[in-house]
C-alpha atoms as a PDB file:
ATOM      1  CA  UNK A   1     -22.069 -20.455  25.927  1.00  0.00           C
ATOM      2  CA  UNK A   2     -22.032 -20.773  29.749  1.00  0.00           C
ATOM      3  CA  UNK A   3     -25.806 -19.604  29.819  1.00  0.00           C
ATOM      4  CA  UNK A   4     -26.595 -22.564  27.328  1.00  0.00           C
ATOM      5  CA  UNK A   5     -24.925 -24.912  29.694  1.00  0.00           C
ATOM      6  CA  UNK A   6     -26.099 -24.001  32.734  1.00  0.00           C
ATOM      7  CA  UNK A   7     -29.727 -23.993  31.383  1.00  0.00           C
ATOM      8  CA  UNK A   8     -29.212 -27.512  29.592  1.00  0.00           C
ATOM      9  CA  UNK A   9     -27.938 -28.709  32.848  1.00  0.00           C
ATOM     10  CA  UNK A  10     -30.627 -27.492  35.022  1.00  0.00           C
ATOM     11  CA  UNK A  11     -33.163 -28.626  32.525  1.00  0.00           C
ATOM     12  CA  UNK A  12     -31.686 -32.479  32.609  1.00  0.00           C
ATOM     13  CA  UNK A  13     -32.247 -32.058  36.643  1.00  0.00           C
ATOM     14  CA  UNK A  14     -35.354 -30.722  36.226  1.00  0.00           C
ATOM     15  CA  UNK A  15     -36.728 -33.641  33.641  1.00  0.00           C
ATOM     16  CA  UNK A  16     -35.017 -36.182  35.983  1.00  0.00           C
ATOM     17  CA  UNK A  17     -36.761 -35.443  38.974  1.00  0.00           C
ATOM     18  CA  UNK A  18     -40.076 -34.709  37.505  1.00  0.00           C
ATOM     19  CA  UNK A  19     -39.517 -37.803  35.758  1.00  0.00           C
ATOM     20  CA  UNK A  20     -38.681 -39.952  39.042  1.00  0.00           C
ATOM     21  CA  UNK A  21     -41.209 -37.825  41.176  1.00  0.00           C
ATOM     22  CA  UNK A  22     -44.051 -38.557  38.250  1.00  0.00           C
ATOM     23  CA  UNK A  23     -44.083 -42.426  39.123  1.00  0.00           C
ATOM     24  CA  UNK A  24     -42.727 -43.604  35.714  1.00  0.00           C
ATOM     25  CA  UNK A  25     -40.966 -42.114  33.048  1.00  0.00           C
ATOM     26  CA  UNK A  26     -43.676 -43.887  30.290  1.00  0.00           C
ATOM     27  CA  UNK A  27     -46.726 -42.689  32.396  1.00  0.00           C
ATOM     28  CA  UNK A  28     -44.906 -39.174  32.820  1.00  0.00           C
ATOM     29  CA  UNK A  29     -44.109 -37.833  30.004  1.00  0.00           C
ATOM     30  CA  UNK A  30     -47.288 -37.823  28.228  1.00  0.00           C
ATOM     31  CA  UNK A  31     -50.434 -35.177  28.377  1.00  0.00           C
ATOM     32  CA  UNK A  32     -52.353 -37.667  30.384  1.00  0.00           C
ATOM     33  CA  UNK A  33     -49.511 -38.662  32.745  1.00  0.00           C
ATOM     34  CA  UNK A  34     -48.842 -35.126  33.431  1.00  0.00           C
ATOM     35  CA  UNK A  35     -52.020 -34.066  34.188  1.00  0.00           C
ATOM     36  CA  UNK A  36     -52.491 -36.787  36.528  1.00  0.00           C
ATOM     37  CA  UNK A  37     -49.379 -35.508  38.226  1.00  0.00           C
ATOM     38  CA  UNK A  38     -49.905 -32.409  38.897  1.00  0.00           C
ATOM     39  CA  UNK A  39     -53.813 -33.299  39.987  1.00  0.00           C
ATOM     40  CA  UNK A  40     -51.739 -36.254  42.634  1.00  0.00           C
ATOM     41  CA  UNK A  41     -49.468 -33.225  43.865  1.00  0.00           C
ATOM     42  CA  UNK A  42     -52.412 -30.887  44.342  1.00  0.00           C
ATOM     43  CA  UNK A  43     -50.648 -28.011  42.308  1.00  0.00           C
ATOM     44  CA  UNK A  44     -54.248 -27.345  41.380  1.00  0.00           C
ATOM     45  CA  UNK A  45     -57.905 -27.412  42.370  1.00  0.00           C
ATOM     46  CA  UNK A  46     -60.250 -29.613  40.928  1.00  0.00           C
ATOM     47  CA  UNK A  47     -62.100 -29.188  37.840  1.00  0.00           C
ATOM     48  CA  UNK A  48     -59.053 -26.507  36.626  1.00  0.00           C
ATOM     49  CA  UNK A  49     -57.208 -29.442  34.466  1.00  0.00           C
ATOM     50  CA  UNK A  50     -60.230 -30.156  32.413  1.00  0.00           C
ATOM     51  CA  UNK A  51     -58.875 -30.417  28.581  1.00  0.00           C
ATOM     52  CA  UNK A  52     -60.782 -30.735  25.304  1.00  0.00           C
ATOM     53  CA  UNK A  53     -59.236 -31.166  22.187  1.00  0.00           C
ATOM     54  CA  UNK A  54     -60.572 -28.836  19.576  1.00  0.00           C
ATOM     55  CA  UNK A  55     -62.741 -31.665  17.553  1.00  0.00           C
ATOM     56  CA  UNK A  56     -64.164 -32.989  20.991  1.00  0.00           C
ATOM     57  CA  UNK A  57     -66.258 -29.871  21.458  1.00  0.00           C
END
């Protein structure tokens, strides 16, 4: 029970900064949002984030 605690606390921390960090919480929390994030934080290199959806291929 102490392990579910800790983890639902660390989680809330975790969400609150990414969320404050992200530049919005409405821009943030979506698939587009967060891959503009972590392209803006340079977590990776160019070209690595590109996404299709199944039907757009």
């Amino acid at each position: 029970m102490r392990l579910a605690l800790w983890l639902l606390i660390l989680a809330a921390i975790v969400l609150g900064i990414w969320g404050i960090w992200g530049g919005g919480w409405d821009e943030t929390f979506t698939f587009a949002g967060s891959v503009k994030w972590l392209q803006e934080s340079g977590a990776f290199g160019p070209g690595l984030l590109e996404f299709r959806f199944w039907w757009e291929i």
